[in-house]
N, C-alpha and C. Protein backbone atom coordinates (compact mmCIF):
# COMPACT_ATOMS: atom_id res chain seq x y z
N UNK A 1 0.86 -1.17 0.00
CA UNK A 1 0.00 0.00 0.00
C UNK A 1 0.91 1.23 0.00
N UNK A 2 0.75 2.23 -0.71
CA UNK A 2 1.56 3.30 -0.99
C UNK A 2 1.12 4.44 -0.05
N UNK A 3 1.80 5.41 -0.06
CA UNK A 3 1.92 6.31 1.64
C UNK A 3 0.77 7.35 0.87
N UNK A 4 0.66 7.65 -0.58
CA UNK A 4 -0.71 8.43 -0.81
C UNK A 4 -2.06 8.09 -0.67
N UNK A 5 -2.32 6.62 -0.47
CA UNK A 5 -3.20 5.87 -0.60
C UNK A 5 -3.92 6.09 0.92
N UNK A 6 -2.62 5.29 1.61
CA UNK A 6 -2.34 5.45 3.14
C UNK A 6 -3.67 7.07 3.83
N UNK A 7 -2.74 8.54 3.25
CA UNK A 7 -2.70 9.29 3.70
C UNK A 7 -4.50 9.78 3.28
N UNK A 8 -4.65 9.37 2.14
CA UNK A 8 -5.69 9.79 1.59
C UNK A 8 -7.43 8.45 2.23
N UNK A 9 -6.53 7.62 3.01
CA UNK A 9 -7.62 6.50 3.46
C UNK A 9 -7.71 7.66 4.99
N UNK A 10 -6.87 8.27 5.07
CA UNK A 10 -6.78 8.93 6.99
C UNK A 10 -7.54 10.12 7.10
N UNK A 11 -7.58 10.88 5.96
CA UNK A 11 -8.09 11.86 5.52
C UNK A 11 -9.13 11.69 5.42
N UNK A 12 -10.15 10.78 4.54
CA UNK A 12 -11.61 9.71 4.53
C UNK A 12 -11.86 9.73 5.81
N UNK A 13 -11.14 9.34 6.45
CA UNK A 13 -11.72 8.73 7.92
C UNK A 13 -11.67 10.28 8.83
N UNK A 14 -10.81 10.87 8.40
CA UNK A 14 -11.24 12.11 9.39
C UNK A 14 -12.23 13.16 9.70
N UNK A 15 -12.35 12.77 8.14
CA UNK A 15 -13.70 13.63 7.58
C UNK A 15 -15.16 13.16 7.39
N UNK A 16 -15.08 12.03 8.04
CA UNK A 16 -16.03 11.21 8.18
C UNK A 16 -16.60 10.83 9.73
N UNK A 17 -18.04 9.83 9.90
CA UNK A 17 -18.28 9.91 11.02
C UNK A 17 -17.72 8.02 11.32
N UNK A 18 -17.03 7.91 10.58
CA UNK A 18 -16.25 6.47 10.64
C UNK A 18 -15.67 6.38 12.43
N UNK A 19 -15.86 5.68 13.35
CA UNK A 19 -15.49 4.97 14.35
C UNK A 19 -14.08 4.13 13.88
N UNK A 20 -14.13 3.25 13.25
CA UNK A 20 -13.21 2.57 12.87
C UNK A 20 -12.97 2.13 11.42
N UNK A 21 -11.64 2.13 10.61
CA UNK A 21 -11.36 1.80 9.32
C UNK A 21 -10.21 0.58 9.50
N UNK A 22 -10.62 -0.27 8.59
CA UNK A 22 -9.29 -1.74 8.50
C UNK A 22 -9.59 -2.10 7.12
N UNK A 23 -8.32 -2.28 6.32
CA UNK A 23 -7.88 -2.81 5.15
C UNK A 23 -6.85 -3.37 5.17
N UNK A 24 -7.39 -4.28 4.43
CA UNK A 24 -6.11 -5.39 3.74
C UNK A 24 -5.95 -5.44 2.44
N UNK A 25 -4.39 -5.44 1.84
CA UNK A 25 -4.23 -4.74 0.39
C UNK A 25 -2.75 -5.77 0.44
N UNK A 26 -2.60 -6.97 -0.67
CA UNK A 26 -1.34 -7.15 -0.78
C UNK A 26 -0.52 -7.62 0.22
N UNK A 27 -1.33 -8.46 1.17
CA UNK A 27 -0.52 -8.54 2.65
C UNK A 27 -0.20 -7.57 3.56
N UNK A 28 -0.86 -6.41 2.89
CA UNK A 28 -0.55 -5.15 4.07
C UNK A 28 -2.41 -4.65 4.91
N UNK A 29 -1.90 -4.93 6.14
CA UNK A 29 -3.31 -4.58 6.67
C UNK A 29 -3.12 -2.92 7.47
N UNK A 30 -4.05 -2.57 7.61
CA UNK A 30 -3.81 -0.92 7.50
C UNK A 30 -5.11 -1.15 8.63
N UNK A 31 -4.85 -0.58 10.12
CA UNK A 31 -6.60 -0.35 10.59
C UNK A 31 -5.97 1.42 11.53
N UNK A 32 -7.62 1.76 11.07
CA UNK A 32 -7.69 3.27 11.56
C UNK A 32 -8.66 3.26 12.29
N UNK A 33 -8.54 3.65 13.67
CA UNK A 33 -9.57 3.87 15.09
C UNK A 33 -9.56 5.42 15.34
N UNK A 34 -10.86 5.88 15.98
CA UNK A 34 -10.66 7.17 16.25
C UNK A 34 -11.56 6.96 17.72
N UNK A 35 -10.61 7.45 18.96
CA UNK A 35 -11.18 7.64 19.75
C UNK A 35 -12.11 8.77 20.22
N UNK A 36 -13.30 8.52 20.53
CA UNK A 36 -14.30 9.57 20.64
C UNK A 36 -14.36 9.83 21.86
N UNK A 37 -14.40 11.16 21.88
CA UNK A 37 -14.45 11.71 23.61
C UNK A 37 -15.98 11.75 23.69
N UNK A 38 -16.65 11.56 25.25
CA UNK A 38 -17.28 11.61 25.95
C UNK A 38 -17.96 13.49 25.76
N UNK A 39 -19.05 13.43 25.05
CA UNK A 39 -19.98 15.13 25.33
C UNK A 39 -20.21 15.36 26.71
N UNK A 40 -19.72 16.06 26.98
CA UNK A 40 -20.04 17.03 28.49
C UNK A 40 -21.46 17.75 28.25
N UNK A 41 -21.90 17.17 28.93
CA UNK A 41 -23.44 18.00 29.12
C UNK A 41 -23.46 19.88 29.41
N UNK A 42 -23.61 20.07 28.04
CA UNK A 42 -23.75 21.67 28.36
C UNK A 42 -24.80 22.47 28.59
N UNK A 43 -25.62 21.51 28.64
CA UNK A 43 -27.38 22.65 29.59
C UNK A 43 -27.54 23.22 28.22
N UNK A 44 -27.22 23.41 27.48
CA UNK A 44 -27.65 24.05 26.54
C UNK A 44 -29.17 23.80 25.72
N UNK A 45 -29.76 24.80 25.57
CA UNK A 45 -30.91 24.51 25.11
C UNK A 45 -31.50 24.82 23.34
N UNK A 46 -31.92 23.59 23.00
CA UNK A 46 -32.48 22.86 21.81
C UNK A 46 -32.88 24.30 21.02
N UNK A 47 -32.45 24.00 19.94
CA UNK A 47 -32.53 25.32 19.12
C UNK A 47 -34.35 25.63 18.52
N UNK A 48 -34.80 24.66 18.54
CA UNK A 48 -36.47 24.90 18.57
C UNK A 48 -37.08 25.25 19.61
N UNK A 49 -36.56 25.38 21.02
CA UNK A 49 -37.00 26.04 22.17
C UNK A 49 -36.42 27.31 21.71
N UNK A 50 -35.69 27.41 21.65
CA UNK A 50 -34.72 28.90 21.39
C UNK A 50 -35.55 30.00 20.37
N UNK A 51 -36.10 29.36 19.70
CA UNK A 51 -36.56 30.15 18.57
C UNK A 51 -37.80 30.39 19.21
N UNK A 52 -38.87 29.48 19.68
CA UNK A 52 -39.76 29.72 20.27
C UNK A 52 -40.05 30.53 21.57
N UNK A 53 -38.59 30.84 22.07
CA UNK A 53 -38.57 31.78 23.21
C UNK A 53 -38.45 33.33 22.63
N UNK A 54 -38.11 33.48 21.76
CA UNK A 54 -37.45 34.59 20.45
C UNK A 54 -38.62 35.07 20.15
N UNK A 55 -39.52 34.30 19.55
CA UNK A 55 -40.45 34.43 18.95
C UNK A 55 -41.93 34.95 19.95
N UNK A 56 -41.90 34.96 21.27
CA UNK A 56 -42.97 35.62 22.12
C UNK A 56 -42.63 37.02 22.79
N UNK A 57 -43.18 37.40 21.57
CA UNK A 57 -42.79 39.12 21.66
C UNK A 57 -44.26 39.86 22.81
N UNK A 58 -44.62 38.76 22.96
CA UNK A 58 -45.89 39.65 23.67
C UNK A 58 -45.84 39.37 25.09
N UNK A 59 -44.69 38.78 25.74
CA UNK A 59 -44.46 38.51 26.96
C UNK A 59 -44.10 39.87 27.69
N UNK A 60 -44.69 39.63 28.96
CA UNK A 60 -44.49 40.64 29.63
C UNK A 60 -42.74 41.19 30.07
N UNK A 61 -42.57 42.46 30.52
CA UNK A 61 -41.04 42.56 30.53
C UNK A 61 -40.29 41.81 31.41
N UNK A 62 -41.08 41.62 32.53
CA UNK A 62 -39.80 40.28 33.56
C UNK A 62 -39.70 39.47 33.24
N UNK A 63 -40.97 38.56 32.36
CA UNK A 63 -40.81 37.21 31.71
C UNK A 63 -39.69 36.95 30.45
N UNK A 64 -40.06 38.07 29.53
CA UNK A 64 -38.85 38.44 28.69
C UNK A 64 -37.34 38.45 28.95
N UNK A 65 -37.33 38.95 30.51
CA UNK A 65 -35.49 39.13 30.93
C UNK A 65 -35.53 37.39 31.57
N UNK A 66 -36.53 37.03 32.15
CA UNK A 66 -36.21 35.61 32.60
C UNK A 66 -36.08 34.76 31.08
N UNK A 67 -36.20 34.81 30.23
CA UNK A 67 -36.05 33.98 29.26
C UNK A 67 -34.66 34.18 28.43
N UNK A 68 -34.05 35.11 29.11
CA UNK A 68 -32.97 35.65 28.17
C UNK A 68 -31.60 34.19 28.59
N UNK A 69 -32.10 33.52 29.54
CA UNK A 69 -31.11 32.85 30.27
C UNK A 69 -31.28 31.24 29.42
N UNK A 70 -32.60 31.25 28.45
CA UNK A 70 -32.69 30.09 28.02
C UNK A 70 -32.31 30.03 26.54
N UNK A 71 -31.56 31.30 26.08
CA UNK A 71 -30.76 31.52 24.52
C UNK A 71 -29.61 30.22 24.50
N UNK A 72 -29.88 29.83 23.66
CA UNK A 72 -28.17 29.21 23.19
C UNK A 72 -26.85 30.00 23.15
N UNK A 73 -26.10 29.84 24.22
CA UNK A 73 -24.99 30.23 23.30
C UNK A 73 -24.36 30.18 21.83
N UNK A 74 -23.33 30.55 21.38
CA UNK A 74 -23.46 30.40 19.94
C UNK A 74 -21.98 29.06 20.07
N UNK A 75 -22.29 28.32 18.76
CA UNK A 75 -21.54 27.67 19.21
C UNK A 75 -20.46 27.48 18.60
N UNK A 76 -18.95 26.64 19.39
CA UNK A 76 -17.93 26.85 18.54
C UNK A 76 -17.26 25.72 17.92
N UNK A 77 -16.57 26.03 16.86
CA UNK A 77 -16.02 24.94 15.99
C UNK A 77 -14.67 24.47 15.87
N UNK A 78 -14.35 23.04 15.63
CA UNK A 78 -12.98 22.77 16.69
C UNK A 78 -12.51 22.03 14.64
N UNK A 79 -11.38 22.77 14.55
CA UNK A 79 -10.44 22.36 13.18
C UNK A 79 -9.80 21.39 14.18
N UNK A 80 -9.55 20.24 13.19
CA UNK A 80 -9.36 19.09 13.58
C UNK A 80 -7.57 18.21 12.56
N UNK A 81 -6.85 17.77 13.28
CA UNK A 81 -5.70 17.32 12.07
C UNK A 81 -6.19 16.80 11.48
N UNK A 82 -5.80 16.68 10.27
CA UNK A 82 -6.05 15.86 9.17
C UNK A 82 -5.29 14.49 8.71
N UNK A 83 -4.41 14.80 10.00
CA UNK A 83 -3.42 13.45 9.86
C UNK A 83 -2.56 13.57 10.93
N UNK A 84 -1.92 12.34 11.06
CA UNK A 84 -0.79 12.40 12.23
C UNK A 84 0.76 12.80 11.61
N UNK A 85 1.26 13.69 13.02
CA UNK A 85 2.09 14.29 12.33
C UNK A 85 2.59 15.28 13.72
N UNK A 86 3.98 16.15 13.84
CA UNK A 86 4.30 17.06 14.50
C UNK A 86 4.09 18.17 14.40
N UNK A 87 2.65 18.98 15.05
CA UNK A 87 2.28 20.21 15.29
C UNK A 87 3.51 20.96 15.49
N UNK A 88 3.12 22.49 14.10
CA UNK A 88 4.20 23.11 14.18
C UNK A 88 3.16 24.63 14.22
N UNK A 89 3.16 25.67 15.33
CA UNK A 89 2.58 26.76 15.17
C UNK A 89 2.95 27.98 14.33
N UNK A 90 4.10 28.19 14.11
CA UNK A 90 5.23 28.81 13.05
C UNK A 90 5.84 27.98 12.07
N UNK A 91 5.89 28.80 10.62
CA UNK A 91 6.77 28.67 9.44
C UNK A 91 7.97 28.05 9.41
N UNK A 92 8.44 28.49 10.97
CA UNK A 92 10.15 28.15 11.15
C UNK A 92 10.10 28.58 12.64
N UNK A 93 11.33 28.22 13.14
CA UNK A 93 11.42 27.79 14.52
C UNK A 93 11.86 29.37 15.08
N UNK A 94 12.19 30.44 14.29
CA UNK A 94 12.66 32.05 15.14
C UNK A 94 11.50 32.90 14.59
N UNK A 95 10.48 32.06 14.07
CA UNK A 95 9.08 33.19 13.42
C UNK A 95 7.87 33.26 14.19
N UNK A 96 7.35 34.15 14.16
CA UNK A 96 6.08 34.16 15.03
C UNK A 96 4.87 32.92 14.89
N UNK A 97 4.34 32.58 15.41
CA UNK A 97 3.00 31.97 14.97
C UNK A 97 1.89 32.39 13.89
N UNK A 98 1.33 31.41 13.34
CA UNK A 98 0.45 31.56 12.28
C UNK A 98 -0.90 32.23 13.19
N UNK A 99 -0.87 31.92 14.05
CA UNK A 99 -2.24 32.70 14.77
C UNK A 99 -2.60 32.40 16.41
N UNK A 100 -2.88 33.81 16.98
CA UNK A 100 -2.93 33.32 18.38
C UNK A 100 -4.03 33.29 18.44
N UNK A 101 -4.43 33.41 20.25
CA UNK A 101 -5.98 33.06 20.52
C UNK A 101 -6.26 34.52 20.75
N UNK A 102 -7.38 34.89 19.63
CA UNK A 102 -8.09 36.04 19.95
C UNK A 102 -8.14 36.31 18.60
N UNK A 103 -6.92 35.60 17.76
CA UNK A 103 -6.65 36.63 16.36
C UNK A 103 -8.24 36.39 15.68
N UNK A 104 -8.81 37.24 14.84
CA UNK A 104 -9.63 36.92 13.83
C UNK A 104 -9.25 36.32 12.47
N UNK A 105 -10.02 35.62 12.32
CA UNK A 105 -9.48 34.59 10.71
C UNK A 105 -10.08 34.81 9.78
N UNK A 106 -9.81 33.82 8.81
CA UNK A 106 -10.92 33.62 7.55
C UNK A 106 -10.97 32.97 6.62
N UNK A 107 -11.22 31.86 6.49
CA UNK A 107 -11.88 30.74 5.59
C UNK A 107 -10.39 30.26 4.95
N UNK A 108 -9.54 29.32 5.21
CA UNK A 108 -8.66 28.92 3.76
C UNK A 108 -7.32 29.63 4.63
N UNK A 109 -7.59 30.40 5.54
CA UNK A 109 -6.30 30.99 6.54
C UNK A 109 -5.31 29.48 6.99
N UNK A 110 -4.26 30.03 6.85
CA UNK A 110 -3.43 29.05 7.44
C UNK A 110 -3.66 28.92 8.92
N UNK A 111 -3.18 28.17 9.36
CA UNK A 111 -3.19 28.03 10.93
C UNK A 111 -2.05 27.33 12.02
N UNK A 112 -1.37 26.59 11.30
CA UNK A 112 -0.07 25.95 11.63
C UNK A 112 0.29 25.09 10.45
N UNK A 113 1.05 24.29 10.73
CA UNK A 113 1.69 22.82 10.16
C UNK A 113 1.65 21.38 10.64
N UNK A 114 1.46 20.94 10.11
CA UNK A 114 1.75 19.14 10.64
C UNK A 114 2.87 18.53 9.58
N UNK A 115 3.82 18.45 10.18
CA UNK A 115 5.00 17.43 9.85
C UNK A 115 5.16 15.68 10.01
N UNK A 116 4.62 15.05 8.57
CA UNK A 116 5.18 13.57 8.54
C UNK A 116 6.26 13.40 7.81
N UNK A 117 6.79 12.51 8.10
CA UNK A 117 8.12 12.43 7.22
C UNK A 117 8.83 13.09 6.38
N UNK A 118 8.94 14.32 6.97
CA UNK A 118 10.02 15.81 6.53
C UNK A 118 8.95 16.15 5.61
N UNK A 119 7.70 15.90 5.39
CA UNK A 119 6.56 16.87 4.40
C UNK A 119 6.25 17.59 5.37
N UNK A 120 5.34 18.90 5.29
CA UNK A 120 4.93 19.54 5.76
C UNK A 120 3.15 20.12 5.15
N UNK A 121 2.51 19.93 5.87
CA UNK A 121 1.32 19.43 5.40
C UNK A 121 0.40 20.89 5.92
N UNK A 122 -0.32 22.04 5.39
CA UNK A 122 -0.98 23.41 6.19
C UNK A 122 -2.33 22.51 6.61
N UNK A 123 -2.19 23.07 8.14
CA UNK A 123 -3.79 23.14 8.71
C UNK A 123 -4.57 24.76 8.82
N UNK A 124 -5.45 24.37 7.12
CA UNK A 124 -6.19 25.79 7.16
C UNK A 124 -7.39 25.57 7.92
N UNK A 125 -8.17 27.01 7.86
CA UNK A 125 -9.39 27.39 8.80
C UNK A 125 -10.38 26.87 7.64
N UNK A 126 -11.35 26.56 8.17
CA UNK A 126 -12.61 26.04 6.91
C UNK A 126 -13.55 26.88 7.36
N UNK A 127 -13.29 28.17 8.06
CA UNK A 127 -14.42 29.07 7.93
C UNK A 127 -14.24 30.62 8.60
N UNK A 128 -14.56 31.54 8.93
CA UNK A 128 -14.10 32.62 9.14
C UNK A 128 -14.37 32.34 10.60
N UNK A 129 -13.76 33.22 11.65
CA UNK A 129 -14.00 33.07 12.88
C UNK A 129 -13.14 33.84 13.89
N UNK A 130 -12.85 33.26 14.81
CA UNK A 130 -11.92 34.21 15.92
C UNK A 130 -11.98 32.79 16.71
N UNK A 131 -10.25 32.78 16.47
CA UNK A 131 -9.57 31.23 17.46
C UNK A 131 -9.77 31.86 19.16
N UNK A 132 -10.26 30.88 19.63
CA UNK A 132 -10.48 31.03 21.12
C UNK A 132 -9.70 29.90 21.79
N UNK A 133 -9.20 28.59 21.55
CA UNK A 133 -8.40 28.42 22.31
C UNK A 133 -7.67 27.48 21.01
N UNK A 134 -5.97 26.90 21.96
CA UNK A 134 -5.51 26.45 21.34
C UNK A 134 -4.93 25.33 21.65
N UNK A 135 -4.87 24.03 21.60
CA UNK A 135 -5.42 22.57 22.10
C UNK A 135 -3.81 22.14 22.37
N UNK A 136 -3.41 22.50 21.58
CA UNK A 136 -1.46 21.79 21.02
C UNK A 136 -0.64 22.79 21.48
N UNK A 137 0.26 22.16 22.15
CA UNK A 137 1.70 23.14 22.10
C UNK A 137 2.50 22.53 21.08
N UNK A 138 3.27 23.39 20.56
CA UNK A 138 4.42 23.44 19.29
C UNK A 138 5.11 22.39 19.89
N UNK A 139 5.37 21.34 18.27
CA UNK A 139 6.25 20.75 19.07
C UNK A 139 5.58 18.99 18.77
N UNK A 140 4.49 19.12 19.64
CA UNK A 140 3.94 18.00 20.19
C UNK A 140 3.30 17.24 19.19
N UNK A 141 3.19 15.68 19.40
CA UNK A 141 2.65 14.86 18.81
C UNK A 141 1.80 14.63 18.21
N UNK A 142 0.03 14.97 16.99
CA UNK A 142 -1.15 14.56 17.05
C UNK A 142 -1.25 13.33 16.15
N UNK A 143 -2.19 13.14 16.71
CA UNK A 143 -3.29 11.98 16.18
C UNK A 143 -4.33 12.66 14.54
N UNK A 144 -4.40 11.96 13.79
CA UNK A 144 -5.73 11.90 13.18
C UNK A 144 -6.77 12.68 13.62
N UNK A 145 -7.66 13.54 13.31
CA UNK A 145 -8.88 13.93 14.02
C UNK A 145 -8.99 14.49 15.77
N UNK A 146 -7.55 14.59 15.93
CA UNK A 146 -7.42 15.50 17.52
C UNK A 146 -7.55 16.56 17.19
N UNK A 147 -8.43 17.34 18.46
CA UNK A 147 -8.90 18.56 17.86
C UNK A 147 -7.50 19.33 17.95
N UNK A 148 -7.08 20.80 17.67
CA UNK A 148 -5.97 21.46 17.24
C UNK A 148 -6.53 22.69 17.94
N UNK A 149 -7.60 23.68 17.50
CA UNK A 149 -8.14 25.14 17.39
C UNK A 149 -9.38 24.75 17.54
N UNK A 150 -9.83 25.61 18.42
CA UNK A 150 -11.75 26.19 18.56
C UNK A 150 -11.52 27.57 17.92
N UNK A 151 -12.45 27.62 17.06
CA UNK A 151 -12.91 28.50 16.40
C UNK A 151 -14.49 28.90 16.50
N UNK A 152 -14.34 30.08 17.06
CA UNK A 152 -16.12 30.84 17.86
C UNK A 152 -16.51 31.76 15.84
């Protein structure tokens, strides 16, 4: 099995809601697992309540401020590797970072690097936003589908 094949079966699976991938090709067996974290219960409330709380404009004014507590927050979006590889936050090792937490972005923005075997691979933004936190220190190891950046 050839390392584009490889890279492009990891990529499938990342971008997918695949649990687990295994192939056998030529005597070469290839299996891809993605461990899924556990959802933390965020109280958050169902976006058809939300709208329906929005939508009763004829409520009186205290009922109105008591309902303000049952809005959704808005929610945020976590860019994910696309492969395994050594998180790199800068171009080069004496350059600033591709982006801190707070910067504002936008769609196709770079965001760091992932390094496999002396390639160097860009992790862009897939949508406009403002990075709020940042998951990886430079440097360090990821996985497939570990999150990297929240993006609000």
């Amino acid at each position: 099995m050839d390392l584009q094949k490889i890279k492009s079966l990891i990529d499938f699976a990342a971008s997918s809601d695949l649990e687990e991938l295994e192939l056998e090709e030529n005597g070469c067996r290839l299996r891809l697992s993605r461990r899924r974290q556990a959802r933390a219960s965020s109280g958050a409330v169902p976006a058809e309540i939300a709208k329906d709380v929005e939508s009763r404009q004829d409520l009186p004014t205290d009922l109105k401020e008591s309902t303000d507590a049952l809005r959704p927050e808005p929610v945020a979006h976590i860019v994910r590797a696309s492969m395994f590889g050594l998180f790199s936050r800068s171009p080069a090792p004496q350059e600033a970072p591709f982006v801190q937490i707070g910067d504002l972005i936008q769609k196709g923005q770079k965001l760091a690097l992932l390094e496999a075997m002396k390639i160097f691979h860009a992790v862009e933004s897939d949508r406009d936003g403002k990075i709020i936190d940042i998951f990886v220190e430079d440097g360090q190891e990821v996985d497939a589908g570990q999150a990297l950046f929240k993006i609000e």
